[in-house]
Protein backbone atom coordinates (compact mmCIF):
# COMPACT_ATOMS: atom_id res chain seq x y z
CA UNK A 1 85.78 139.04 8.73
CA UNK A 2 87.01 137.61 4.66
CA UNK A 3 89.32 135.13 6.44
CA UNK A 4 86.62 133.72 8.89
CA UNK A 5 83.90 133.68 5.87
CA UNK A 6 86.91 132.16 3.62
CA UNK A 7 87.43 129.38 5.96
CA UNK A 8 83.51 128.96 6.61
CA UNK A 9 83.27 128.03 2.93
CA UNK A 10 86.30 125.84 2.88
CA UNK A 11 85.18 124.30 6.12
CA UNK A 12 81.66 123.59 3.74
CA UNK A 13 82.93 122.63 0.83
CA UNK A 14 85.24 119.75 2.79
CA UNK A 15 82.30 118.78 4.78
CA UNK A 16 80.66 117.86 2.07
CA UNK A 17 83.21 116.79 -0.17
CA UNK A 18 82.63 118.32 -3.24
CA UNK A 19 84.23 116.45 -6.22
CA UNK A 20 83.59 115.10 -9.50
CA UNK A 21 81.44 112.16 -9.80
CA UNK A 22 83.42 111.30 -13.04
CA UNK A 23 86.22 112.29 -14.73
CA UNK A 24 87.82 110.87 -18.55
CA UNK A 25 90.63 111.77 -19.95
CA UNK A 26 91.10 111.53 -23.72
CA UNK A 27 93.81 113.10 -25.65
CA UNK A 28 94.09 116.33 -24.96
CA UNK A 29 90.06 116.69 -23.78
CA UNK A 30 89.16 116.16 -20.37
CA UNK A 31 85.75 115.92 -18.68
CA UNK A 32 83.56 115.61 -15.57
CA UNK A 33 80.68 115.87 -13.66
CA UNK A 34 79.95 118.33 -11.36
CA UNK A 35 78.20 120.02 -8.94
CA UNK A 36 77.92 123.61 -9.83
CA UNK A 37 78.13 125.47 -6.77
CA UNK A 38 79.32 128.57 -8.46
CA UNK A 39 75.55 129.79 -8.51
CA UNK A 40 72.83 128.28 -6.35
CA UNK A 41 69.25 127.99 -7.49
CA UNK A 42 67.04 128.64 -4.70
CA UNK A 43 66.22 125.79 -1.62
CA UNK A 44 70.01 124.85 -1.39
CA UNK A 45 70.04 123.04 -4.57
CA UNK A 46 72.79 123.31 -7.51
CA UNK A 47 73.03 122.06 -10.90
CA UNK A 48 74.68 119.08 -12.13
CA UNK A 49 76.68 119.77 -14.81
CA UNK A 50 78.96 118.14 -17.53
CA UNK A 51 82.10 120.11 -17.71
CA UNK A 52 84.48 119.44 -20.80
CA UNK A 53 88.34 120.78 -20.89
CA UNK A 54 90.22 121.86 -23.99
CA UNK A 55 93.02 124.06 -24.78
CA UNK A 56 92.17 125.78 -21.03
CA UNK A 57 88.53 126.33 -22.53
CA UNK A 58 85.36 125.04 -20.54
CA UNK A 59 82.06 124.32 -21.86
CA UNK A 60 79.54 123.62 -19.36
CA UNK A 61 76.85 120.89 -20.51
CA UNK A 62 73.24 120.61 -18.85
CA UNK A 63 71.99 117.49 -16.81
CA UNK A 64 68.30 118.94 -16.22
CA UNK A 65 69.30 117.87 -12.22
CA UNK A 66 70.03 119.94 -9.60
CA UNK A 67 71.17 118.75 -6.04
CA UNK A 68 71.73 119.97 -2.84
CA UNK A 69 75.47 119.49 -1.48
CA UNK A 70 74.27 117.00 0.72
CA UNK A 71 72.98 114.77 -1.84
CA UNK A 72 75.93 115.03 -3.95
CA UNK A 73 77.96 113.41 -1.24
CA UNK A 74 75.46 110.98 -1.08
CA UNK A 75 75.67 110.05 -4.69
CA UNK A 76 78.55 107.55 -5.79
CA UNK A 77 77.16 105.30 -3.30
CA UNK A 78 73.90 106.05 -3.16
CA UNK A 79 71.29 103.81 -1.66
CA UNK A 80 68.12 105.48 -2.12
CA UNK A 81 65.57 104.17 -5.11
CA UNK A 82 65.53 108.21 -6.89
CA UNK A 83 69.21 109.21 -5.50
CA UNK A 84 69.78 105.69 -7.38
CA UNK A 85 68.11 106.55 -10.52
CA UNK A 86 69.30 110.10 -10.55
CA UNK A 87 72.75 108.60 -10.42
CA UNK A 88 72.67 105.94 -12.99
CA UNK A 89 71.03 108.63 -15.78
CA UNK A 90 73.44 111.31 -15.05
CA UNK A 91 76.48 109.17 -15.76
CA UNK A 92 74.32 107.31 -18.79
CA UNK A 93 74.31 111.08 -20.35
CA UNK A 94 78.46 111.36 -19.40
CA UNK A 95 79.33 108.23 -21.11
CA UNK A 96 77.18 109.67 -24.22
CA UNK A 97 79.52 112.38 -24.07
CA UNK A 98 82.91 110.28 -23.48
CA UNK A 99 82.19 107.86 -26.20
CA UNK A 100 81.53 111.02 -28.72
CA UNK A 101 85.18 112.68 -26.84
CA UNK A 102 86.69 109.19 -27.96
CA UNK A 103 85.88 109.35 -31.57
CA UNK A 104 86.41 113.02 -32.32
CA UNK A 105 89.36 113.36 -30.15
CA UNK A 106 91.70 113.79 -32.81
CA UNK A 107 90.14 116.25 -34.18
CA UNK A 108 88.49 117.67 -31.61
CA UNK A 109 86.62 121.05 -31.27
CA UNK A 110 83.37 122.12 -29.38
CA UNK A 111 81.56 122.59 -32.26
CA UNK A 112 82.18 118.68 -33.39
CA UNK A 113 80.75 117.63 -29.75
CA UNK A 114 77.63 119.90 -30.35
CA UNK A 115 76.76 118.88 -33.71
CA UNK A 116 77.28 114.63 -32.37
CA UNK A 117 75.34 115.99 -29.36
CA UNK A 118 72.82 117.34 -31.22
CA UNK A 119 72.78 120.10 -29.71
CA UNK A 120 70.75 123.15 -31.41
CA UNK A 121 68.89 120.49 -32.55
CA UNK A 122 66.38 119.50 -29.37
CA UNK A 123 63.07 120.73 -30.55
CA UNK A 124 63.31 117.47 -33.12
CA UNK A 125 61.70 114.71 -32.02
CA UNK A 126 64.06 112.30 -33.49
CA UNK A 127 67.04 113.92 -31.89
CA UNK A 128 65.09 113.28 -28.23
CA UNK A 129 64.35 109.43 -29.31
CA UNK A 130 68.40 108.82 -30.43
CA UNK A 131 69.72 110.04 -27.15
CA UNK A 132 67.09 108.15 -25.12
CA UNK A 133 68.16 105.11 -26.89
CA UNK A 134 71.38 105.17 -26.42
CA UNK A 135 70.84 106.35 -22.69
CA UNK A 136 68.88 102.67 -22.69
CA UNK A 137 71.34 101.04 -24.24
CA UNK A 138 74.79 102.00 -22.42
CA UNK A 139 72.39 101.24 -19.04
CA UNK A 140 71.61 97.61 -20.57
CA UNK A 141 67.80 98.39 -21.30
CA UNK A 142 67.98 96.49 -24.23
CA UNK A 143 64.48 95.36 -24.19
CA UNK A 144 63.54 99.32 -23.48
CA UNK A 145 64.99 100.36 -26.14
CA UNK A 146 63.47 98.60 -28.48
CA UNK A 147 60.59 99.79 -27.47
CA UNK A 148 61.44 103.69 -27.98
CA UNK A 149 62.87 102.92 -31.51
CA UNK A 150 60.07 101.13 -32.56
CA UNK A 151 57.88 104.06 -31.36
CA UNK A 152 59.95 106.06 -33.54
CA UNK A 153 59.74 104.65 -36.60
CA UNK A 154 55.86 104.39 -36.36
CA UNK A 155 55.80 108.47 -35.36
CA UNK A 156 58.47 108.93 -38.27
CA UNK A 157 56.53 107.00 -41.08
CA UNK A 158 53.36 109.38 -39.86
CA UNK A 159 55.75 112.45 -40.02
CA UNK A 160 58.88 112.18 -40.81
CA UNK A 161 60.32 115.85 -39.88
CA UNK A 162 58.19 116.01 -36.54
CA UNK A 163 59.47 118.67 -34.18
CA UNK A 164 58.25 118.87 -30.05
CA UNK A 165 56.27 121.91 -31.20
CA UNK A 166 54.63 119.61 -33.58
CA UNK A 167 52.82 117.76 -31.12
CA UNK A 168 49.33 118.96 -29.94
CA UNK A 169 46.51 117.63 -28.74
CA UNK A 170 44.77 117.44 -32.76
CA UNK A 171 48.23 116.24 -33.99
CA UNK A 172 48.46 112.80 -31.14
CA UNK A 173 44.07 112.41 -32.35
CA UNK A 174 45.62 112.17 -36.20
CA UNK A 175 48.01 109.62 -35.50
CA UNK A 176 45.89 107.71 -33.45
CA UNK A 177 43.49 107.30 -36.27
CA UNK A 178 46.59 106.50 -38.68
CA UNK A 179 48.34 104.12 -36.19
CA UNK A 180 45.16 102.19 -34.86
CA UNK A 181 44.72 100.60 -38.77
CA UNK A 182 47.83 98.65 -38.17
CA UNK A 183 48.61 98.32 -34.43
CA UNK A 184 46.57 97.43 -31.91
CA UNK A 185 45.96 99.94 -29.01
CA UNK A 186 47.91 98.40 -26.35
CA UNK A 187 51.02 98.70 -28.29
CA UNK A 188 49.71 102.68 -29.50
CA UNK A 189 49.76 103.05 -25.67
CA UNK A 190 53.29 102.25 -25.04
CA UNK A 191 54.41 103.94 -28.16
CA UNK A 192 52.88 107.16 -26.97
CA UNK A 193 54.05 106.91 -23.32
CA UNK A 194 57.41 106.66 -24.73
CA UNK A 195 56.56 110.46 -26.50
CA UNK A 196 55.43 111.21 -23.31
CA UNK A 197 58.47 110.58 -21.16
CA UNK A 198 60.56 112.09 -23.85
CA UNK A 199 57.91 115.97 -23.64
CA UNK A 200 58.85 115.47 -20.05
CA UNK A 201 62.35 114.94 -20.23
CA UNK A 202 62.45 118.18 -22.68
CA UNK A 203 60.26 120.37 -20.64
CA UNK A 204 62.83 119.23 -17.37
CA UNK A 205 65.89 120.45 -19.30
CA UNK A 206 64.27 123.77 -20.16
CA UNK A 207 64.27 122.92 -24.46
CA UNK A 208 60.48 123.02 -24.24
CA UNK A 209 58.09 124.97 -22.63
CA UNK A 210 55.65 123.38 -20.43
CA UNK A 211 52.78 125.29 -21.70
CA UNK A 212 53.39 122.85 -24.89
CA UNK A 213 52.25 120.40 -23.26
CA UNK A 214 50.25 118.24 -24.84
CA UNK A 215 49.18 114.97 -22.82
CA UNK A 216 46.21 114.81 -20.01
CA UNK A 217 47.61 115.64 -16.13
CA UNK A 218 44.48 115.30 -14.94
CA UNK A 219 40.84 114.41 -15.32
CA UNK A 220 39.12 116.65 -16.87
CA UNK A 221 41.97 119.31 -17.78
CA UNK A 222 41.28 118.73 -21.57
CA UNK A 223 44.65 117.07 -22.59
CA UNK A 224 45.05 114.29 -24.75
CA UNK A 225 44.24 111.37 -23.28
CA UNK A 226 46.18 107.46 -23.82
CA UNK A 227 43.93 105.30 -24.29
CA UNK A 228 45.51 101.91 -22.11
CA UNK A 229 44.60 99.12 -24.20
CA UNK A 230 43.60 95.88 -23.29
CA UNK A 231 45.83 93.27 -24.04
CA UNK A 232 43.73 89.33 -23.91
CA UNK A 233 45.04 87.53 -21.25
CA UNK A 234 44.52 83.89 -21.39
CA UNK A 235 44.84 81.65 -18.23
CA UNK A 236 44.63 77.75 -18.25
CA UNK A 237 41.68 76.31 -16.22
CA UNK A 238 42.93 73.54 -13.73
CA UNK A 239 40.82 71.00 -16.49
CA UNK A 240 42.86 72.21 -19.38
CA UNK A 241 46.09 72.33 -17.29
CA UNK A 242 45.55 68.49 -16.18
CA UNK A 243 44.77 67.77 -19.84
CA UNK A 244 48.15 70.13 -21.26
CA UNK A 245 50.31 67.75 -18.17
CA UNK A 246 49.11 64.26 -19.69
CA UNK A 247 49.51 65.15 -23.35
CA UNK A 248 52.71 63.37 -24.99
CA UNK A 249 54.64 65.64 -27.33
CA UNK A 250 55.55 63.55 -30.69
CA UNK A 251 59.11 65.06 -30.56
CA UNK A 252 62.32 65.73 -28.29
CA UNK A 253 61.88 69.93 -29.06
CA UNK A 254 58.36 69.98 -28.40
CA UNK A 255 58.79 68.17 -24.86
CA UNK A 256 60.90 69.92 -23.95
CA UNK A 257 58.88 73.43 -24.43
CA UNK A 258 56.19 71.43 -23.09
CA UNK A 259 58.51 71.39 -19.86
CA UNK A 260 59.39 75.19 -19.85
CA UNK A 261 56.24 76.01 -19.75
CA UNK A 262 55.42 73.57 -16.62
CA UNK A 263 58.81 74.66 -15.03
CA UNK A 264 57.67 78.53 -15.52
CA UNK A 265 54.12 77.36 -13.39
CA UNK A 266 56.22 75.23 -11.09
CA UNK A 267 58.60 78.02 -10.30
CA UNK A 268 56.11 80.80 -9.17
CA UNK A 269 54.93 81.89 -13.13
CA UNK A 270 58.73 83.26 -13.46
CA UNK A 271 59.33 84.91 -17.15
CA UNK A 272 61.38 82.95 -20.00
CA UNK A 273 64.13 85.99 -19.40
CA UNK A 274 64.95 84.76 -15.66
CA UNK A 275 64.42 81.23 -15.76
CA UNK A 276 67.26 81.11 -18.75
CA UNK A 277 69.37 83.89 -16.48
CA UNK A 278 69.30 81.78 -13.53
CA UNK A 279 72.16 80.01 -11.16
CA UNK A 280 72.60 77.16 -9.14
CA UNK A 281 73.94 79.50 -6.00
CA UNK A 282 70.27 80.54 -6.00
CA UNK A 283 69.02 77.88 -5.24
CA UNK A 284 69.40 77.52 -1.32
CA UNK A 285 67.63 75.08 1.33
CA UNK A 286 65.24 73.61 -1.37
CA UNK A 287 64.03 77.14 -2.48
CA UNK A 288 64.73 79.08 -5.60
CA UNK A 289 65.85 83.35 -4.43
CA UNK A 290 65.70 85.29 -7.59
CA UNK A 291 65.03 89.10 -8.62
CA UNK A 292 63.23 89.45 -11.56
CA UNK A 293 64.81 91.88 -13.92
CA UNK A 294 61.84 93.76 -15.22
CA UNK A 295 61.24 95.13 -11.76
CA UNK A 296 65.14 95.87 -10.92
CA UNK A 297 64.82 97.97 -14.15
CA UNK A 298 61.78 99.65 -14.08
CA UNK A 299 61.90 100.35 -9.91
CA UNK A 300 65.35 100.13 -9.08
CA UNK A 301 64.58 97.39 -6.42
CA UNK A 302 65.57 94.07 -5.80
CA UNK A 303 62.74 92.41 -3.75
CA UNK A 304 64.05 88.76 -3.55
CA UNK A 305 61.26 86.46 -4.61
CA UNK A 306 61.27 82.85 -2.82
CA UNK A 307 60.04 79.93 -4.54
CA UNK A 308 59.69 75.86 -2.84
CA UNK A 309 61.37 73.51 -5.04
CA UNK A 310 58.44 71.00 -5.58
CA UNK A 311 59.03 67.68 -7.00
CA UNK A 312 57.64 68.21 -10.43
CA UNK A 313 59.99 71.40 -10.44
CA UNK A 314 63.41 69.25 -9.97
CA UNK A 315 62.33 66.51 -12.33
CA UNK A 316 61.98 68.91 -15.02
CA UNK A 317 65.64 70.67 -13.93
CA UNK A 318 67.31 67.12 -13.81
CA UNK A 319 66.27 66.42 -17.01
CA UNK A 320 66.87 69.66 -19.32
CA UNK A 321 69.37 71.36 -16.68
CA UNK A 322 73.38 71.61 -16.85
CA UNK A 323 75.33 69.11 -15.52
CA UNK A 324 77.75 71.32 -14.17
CA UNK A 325 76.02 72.47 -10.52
CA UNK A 326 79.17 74.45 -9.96
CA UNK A 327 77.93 77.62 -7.93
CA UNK A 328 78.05 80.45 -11.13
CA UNK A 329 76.96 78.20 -13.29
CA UNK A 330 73.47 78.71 -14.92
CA UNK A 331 70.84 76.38 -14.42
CA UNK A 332 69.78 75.68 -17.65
CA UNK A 333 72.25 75.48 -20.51
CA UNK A 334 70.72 77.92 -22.76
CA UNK A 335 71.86 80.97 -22.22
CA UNK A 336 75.87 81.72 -22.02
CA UNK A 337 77.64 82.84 -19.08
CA UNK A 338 79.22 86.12 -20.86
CA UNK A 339 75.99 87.14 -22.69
CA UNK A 340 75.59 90.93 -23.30
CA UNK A 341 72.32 92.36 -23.02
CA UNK A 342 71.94 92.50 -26.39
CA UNK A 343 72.38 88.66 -26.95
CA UNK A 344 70.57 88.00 -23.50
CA UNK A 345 67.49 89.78 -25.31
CA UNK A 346 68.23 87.34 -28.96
CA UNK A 347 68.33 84.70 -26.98
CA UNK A 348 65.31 84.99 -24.90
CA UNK A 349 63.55 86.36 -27.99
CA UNK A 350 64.41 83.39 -29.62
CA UNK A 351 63.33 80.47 -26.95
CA UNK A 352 60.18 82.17 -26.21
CA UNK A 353 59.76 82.30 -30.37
CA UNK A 354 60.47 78.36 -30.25
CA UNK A 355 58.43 77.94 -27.22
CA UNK A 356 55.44 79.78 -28.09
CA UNK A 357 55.16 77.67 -31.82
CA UNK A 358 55.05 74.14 -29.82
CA UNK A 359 52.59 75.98 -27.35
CA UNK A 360 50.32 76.46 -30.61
CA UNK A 361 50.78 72.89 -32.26
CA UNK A 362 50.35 71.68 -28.39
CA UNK A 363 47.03 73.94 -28.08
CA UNK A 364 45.72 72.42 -31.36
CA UNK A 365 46.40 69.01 -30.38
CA UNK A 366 44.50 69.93 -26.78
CA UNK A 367 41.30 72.15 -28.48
CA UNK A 368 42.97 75.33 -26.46
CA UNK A 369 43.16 78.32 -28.77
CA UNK A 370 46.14 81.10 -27.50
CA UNK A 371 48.10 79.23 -25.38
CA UNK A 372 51.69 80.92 -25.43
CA UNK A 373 55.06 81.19 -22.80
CA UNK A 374 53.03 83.80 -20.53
CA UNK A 375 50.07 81.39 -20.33
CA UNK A 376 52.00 79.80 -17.12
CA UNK A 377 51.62 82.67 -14.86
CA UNK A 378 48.67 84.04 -15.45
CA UNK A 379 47.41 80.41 -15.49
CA UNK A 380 49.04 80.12 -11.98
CA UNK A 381 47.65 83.36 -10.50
CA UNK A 382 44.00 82.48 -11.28
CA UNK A 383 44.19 79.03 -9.77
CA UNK A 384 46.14 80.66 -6.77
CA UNK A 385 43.32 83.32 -6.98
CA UNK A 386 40.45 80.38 -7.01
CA UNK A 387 41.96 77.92 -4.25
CA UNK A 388 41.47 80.92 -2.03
CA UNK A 389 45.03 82.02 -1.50
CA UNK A 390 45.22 85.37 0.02
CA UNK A 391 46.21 88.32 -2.74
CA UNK A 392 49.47 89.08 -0.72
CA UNK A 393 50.73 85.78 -0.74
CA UNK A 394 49.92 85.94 -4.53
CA UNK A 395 51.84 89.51 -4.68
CA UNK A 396 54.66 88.11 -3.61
CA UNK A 397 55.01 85.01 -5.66
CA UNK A 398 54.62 87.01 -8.68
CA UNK A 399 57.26 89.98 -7.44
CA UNK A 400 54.84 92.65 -8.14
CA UNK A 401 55.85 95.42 -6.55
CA UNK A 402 52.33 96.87 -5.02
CA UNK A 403 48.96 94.95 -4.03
CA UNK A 404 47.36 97.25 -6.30
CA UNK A 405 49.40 95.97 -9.39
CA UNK A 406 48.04 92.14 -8.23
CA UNK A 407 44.49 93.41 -8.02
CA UNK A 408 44.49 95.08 -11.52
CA UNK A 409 46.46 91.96 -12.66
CA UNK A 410 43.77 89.57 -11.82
CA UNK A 411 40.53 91.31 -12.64
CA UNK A 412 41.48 91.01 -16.11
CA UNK A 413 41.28 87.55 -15.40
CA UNK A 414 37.76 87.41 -13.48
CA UNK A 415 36.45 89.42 -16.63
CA UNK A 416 37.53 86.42 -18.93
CA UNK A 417 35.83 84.29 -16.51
CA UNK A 418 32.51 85.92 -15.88
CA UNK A 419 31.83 85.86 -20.12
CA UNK A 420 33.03 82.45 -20.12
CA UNK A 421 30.31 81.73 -17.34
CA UNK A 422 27.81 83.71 -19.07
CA UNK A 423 28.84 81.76 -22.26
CA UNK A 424 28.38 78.38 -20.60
CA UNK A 425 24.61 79.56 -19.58
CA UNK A 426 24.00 80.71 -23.40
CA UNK A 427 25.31 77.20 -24.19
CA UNK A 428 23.09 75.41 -22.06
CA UNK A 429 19.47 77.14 -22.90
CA UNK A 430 20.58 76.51 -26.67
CA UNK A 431 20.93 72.87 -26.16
CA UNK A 432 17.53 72.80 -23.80
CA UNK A 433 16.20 75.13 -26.95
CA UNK A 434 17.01 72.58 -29.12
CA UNK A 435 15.87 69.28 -27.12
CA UNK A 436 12.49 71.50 -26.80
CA UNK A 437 12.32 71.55 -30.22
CA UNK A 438 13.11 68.05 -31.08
CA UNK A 439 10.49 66.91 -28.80
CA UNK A 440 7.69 69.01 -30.63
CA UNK A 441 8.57 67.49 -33.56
């Protein structure tokens, strides 16, 4: 009865192949992740675990997942959008622990890796926001991780020794009404959803308990409640568009912006960040095929987005583009072929910076007031939006992932539109006011 139960579980084990994800070797240290199958949890499911070696000592380090064995096999090439995700953050948190292995490895001992690791430490605040930064920044989320560091500093200048515990309901109401004197709320909303991910993240790994919890789930639950902000969104109308064409910039720099701008419109309202990142090999059959990066890192996906090569679009290519069309080659010669994604983030930073102060001498010049880089696509989706084009064709050109997203993207457009109509009337009956009373005189 053992021996057929014995080779049962060998015959499971092999079926489903269960080995490390990663392994590193570093002196005399050695680590990997694994799947934990020593104790299962309930439902099939096991948890993923970081598992360092030294001197014939384990240490077995949390992931906060848990798999079943059929996943696991699944998981170095794993297809699936969460299997994906799951994936990518579990090995973000390994290389964390490699590149601590690496400098302590000489002197290495448990209680080193804990105190770099922070461990002991997790109901601090700050500790959460350091690890999710680097997390961002070994996966390339430059731009993310900004983000969460800036949110940290503002929550640290507000309270400087701020622990999970820390933050209730009366505690996120206080720094509100300290943050909203300085920042607007649109960037208070992403700072706190950044707090938020990290309370979820802690309450998933078991350092805090959920009761803590702090933020709104649901409608009337009586949780704190982000307030979403409501970031102005100014679109060009197809008047001050044919106006912004004919203008003639005074200098070289200032053109050329000028022609960014129209090339963003031209290519489907495409971001600064890909238009600098992109190649000649995508451009096939007189179309541009690009991903845009802010959805490949926020989803995972890479819906291809297809845009005509119009006339106006190639003029403006052939005269600011690269010479060299060799296939790898990017189109335009700003940004280098080897750029990290720290100096792909500089760089974009930088031409939309330069872009965005010709915009405003431009919009001077022109009597339009906000004019800036993002101008071009929402400029492109109203007058889509107004020529009657269907929403999905207009989901499509602008890679959003969801119709919904398109919808909510364009009513904040049509509420720009309806005050400037209402304006307009205002404008008239004060001018009709005023002929009234110049005739009575």
């Amino acid at each position: 009865m053992y021996n057929k139960l014995f080779a049962y579980a060998m015959k499971n084990e092999i079926e489903y192949k269960i080995e490390p994800l990663k392994t590193f070797s570093h002196g005399n240290v050695t680590g990997g992740v694994i799947l934990d199958t020593r104790r299962e949890k309930g439902r099939g499911l096991y948890p993923v675990k970081y598992r360092i070696t030294f001197q014939r000592k384990q240490v077995y380090y949390k992931t906060g997942y848990d798999l079943s064995k059929e996943d696991w096999t699944l998981l170095p090439k794993a297809k699936g959008k969460d299997l994906k995700e799951t994936k990518q953050l579990i090995i973000s948190g390994f290389d964390i622990i490699e590149s601590h292995v690496k400098d302590i490895k000489d002197f290495f001992s448990f209680e080193a890796l804990d105190k770099r690791l922070g461990k002991g430490k997790k109901e601090f605040v700050s500790n959460a926001y350091d690890l999710r930064i680097e997390e961002l920044n070994i996966l390339g989320q430059v731009g993310t991780a900004s983000i969460y560091n800036s949110a940290k500093v503002a929550l640290f200048e507000f309270n400087p020794n701020l622990k999970f515990e820390d933050v209730t309901i009366k505690f996120l109401e206080n720094f509100e009404r300290h943050a909203i004197e300085s920042i607007t709320y649109s960037t208070l909303s992403i700072y706190l959803r950044t707090l938020r991910t990290l309370f979820n993240i802690a309450i998933r790994d078991g350092d805090v308990l959920a009761s803590a919890y702090p933020f709104s789930k649901t409608a009337n639950d009586g949780g704190y409640k982000i307030k979403p902000g409501s970031g102005t969104k100014i679109a060009l109308t197809v008047e001050q568009l044919t106006r912004f064409i004919s203008y003639q910039p005074p200098t070289k720099a200032m053109q050329r912006s000028k022609d960014l701008f129209m090339l963003s419109f031209h290519l489907g309202g495409i971001n600064i960040k890909d238009l600098l990142l992109l190649k000649w090999k995508q451009i096939e059959q007189n179309e541009l095929i690009y991903v845009r990066a802010k959805t490949k890192n926020t989803t995972g996906t890479e819906t291809k987005i297809r845009i005509p090569l119009t006339h106006e679009a190639v003029i403006i290519i052939n005269q600011w583009g690269n010479q060299d069309r060799s296939p790898e080659n990017r189109i335009l010669p700003f940004m280098p072929l080897d750029a990290t994604p720290k100096d792909i983030r500089r760089i974009t930073l930088n031409k939309v910076r330069c872009i965005n102060k010709h915009l405003v001498l431009i919009g001077e010049k022109l009597n339009i007031v906000g004019i800036s880089s993002y101008v071009a696509r929402h400029s492109l989706a109203t007058i889509m939006k107004n020529s009657g084009i269907s929403e999905s064709f207009i989901k499509e050109t602008l890679g959003h992932t969801s119709i919904k997203t398109t919808q909510n993207y364009l009513k904040s457009f049509e509420t720009d539109q309806r005050r400037e109509q209402f304006e307009k009337i205002e404008t008239l009956l004060k001018k009709q006011a005023a002929k009234n009373d110049d005739s009575n005189k």
